[in-house]
Protein backbone atom coordinates (compact mmCIF):
# COMPACT_ATOMS: atom_id res chain seq x y z
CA UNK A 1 -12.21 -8.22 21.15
CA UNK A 2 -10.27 -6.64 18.11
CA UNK A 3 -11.81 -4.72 14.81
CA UNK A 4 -10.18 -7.70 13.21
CA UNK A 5 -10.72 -10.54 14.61
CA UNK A 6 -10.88 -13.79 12.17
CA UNK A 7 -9.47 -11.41 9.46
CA UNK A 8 -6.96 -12.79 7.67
CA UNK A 9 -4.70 -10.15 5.40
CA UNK A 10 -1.84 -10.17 3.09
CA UNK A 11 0.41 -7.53 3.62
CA UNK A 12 2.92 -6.72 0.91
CA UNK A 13 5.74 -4.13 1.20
CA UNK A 14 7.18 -4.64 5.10
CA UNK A 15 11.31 -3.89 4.34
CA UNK A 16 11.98 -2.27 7.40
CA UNK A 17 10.41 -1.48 10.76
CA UNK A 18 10.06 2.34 9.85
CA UNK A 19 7.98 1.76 6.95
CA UNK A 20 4.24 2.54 6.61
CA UNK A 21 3.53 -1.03 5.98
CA UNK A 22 5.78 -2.53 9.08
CA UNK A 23 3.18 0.16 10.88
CA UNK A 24 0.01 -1.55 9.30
CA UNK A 25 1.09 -5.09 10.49
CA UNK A 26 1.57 -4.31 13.84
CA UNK A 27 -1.91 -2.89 14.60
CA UNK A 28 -3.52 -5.41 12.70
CA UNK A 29 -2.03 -8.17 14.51
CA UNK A 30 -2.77 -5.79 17.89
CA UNK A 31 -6.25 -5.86 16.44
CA UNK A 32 -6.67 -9.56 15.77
CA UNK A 33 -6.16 -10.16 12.49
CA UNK A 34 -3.62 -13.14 11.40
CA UNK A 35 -1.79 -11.84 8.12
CA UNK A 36 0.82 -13.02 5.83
CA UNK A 37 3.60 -10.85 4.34
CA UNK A 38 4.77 -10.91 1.28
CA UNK A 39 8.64 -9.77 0.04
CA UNK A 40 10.39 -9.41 -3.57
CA UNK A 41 13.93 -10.72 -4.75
CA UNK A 42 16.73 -9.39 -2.85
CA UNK A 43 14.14 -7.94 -0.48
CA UNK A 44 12.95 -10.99 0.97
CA UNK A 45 15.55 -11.81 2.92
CA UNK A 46 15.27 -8.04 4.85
CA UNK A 47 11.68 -8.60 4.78
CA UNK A 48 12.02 -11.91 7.03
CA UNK A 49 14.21 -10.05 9.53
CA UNK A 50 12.03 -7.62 9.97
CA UNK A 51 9.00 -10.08 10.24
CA UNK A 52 10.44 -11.41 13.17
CA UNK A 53 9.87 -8.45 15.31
CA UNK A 54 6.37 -9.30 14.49
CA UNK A 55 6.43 -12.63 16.49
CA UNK A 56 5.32 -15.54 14.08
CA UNK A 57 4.11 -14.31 11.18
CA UNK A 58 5.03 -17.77 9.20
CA UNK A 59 7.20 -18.06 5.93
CA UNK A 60 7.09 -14.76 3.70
CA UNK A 61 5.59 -15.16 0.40
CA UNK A 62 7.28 -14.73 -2.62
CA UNK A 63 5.65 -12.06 -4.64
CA UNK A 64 7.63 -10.31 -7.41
CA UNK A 65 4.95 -8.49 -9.07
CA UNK A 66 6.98 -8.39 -12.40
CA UNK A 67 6.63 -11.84 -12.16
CA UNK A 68 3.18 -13.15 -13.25
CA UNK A 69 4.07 -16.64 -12.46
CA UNK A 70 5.27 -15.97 -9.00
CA UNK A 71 1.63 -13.57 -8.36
CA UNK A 72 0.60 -16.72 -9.37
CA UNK A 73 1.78 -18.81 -7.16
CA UNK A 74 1.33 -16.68 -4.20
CA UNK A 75 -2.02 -16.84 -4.51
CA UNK A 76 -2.03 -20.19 -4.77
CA UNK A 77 0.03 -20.18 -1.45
CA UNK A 78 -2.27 -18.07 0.12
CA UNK A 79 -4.96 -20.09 -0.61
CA UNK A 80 -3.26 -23.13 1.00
CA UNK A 81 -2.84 -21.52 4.25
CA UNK A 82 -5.58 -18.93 4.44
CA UNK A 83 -8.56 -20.40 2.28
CA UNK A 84 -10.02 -17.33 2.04
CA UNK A 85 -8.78 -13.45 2.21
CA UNK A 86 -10.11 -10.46 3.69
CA UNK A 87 -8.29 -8.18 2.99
CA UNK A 88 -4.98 -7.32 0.85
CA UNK A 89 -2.42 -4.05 1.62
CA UNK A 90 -0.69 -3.27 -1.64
CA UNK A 91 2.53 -1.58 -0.21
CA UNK A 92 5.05 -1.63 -3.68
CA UNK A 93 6.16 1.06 -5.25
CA UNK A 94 9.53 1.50 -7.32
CA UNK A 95 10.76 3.86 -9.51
CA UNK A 96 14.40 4.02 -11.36
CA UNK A 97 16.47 6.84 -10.38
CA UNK A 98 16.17 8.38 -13.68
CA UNK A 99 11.95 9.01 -12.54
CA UNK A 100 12.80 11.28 -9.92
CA UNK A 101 14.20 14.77 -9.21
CA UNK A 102 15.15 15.25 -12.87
CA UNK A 103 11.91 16.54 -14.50
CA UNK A 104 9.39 14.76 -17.00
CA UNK A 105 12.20 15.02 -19.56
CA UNK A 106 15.10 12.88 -18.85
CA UNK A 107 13.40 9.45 -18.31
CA UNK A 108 13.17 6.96 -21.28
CA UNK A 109 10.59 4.71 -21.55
CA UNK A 110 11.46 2.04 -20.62
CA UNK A 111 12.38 3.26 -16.75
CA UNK A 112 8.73 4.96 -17.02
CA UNK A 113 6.90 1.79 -18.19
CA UNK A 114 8.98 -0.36 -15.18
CA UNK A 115 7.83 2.28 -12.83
CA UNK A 116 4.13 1.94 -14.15
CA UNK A 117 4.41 -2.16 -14.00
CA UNK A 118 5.51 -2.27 -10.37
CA UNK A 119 4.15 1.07 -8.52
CA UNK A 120 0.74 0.77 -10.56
CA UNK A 121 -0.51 -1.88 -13.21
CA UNK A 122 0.71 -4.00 -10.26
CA UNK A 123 -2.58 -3.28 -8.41
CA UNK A 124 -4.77 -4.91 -10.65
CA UNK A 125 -2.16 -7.65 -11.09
CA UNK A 126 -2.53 -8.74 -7.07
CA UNK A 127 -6.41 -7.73 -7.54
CA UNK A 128 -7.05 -9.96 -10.02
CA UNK A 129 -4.89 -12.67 -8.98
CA UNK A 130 -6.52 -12.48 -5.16
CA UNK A 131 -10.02 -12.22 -5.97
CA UNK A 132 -11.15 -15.57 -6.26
CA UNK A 133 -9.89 -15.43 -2.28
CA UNK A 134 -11.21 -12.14 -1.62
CA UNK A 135 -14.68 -12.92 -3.09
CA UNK A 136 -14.37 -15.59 -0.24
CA UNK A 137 -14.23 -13.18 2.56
CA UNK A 138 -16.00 -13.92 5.69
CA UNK A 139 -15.90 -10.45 6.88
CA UNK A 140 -18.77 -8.12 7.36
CA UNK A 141 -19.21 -5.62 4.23
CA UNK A 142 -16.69 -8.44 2.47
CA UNK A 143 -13.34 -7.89 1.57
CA UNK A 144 -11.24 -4.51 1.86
CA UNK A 145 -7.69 -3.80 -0.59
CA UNK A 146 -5.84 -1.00 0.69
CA UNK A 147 -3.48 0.71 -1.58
CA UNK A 148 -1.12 3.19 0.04
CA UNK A 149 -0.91 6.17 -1.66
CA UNK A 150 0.95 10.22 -2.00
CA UNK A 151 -1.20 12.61 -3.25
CA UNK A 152 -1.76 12.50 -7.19
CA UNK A 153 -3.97 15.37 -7.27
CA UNK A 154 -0.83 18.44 -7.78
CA UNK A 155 3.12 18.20 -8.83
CA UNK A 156 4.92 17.87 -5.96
CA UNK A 157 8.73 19.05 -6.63
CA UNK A 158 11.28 16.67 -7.61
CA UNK A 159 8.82 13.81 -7.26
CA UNK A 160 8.12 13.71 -11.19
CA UNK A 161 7.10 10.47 -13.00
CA UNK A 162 6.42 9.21 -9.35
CA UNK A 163 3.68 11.50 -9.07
CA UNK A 164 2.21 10.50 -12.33
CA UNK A 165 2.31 6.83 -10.92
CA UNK A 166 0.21 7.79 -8.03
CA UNK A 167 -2.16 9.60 -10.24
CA UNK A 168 -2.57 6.48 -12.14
CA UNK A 169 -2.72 4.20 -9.04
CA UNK A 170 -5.96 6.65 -8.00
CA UNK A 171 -7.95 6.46 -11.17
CA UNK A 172 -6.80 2.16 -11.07
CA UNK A 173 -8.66 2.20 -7.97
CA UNK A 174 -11.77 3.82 -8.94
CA UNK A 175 -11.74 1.71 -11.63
CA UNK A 176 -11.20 -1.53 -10.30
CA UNK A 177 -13.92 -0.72 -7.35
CA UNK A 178 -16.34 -0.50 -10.02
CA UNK A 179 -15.64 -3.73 -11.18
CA UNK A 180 -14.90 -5.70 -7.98
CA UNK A 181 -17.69 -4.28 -6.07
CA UNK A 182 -20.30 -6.74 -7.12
CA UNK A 183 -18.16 -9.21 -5.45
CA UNK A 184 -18.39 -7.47 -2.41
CA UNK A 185 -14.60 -6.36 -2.45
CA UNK A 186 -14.22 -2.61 -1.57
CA UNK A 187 -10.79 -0.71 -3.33
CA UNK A 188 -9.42 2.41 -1.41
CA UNK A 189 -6.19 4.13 -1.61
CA UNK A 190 -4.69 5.78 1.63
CA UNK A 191 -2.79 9.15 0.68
CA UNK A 192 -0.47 9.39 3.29
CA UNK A 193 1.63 12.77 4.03
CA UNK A 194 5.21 12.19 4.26
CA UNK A 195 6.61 9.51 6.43
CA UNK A 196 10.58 9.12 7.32
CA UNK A 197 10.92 5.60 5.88
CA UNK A 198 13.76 4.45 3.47
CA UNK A 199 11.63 4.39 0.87
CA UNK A 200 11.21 8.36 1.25
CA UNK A 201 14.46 8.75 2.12
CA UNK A 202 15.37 7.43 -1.82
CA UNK A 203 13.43 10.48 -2.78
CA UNK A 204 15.25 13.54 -4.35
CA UNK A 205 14.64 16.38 -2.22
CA UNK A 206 12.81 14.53 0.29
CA UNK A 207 13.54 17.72 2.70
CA UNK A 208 11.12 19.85 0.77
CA UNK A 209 8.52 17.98 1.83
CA UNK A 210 9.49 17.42 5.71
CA UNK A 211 10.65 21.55 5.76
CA UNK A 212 6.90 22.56 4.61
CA UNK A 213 4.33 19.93 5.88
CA UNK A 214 3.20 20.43 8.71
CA UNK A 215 3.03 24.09 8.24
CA UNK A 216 0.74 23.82 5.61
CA UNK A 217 -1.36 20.88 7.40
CA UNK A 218 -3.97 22.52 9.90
CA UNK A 219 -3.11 19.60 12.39
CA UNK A 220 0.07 19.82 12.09
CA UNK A 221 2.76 16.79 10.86
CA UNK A 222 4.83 14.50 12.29
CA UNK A 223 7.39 12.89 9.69
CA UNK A 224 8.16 10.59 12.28
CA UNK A 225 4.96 9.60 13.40
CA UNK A 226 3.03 6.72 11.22
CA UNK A 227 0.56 5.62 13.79
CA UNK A 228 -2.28 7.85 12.58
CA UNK A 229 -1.85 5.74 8.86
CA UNK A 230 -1.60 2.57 10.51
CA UNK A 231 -4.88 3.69 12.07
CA UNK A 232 -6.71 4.44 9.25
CA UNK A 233 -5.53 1.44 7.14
CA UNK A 234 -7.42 -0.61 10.43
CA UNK A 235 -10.08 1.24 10.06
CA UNK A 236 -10.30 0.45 5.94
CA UNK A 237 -9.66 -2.99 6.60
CA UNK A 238 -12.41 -3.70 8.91
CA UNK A 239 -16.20 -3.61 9.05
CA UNK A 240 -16.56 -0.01 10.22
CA UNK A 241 -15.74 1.19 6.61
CA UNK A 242 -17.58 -1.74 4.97
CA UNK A 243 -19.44 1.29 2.77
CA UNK A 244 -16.70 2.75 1.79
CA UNK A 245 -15.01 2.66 -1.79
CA UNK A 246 -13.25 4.46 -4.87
CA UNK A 247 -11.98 6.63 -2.27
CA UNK A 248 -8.67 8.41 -1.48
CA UNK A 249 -8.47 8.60 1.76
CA UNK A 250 -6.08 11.76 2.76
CA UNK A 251 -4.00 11.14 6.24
CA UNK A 252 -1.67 13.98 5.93
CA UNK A 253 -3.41 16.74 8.79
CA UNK A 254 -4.72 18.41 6.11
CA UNK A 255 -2.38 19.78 3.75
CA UNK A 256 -3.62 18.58 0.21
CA UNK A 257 -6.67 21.02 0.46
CA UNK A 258 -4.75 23.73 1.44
CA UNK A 259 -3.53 26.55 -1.11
């Protein structure tokens, strides 16, 4: 018997097999669940490769979250297949080149306010478009949303408006467990340390991070090593969290309390 058995969770974000959210939908499927995946634009097509080291997973969604008629009609696809929701990993985060590894300076608004749209505002976007399915959640404690996360508590080097993205996305998720809540639909973000993926590797400096981690982090680090997030994101998504909310939860062995 799994943690997630009769869950059934939309996954957004799988590109490639070394990314955090690939990670999350193979222990969730090893834990029971049945899940959907989601993939944006040019993306999709990589995103249905990938699926397929899954096993059957079904179609991938469409779900540009620039897009409100396409969150739309995801849900609405959902909702044909699923009927219900119990939980929702919010995976997306972009960022134009001009956001990172060039200081707080050099980025005009308009890159800033796409990186806002899609690594942020879109939280509350799938949120709001999903509840009516979450609120339908047959899972004890209700529905969980998982939003993966980098710690927005200091200024990382060369990570920039990025940072102030995840920032945002932490305070979004306080904010929208306060409202949600009542509908028995818990909001947590998951502040992962840093993770080989391709999405890191499109980071500026990316070394920095790899070079000092796990020598600041009392457990240590492995940058190759996701299993301990795809762990915790089971845990979030099932009933043994079910009390749980408004929180960042740190996997990162420790480092982002350490001076």
């Amino acid at each position: 018997m799994g943690l997630l058995d009769n869950h059934r969770i939309l996954i957004t974000g799988v590109l490639t097999d070394d990314s955090l959210a690939f990670g999350i939908a193979r222990r969730v499927l090893e834990e029971g669940a049945t899940i959907a995946l989601s993939g944006a634009g040019r993306g999709t097509s990589l995103t249905r490769r990938t699926a397929r080291k899954l096993g059957d997973v079904g179609e991938i969604i469409e779900l540009d979250v620039t897009d409100p008629a396409q969150v739309e009609a995801a849900a609405l696809e959902v909702q044909s297949r699923f009927g219900r929701l119990d939980g929702l990993v919010h995976a997306i985060g972009f960022a134009p080149p001009s956001c990172l590894g060039n200081g707080m300076f050099a980025s005009p608004f308009e890159d800033v306010a796409l990186a806002m749209q899609i690594s942020t505002y879109s939280l509350a976007a799938l949120v709001g478009a999903f509840r009516p399915l979450l609120q339908k959640s047959e899972a004890l404690g209700g529905a969980s949303v998982i939003a993966l996360d980098f710690d927005g508590s200091r200024a990382y080097p060369m990570y920039d408006w990025m940072g102030v993205m995840k920032a945002g996305l932490e305070s979004l998720g306080r904010y929208l467990s306060r409202e949600v809540g009542p509908d028995q639909i818990r909001v947590n973000m998951l502040a992962a340390g840093p993770v080989r993926t391709m999405a890191a590797k499109s980071i500026p400096g990316f070394s920095l991070f790899e070079d000092t981690w796990a020598d600041r982090a009392p457990l240590g680090w492995d940058v190759h090593d996701s299993s301990a997030v795809a762990d915790t994101a089971v845990a979030l998504l099932s009933p043994l969290l079910r009390a749980t909310t408004a929180s960042v939860i740190h996997v990162d062995g420790g480092a982002h309390a350490m001076g």
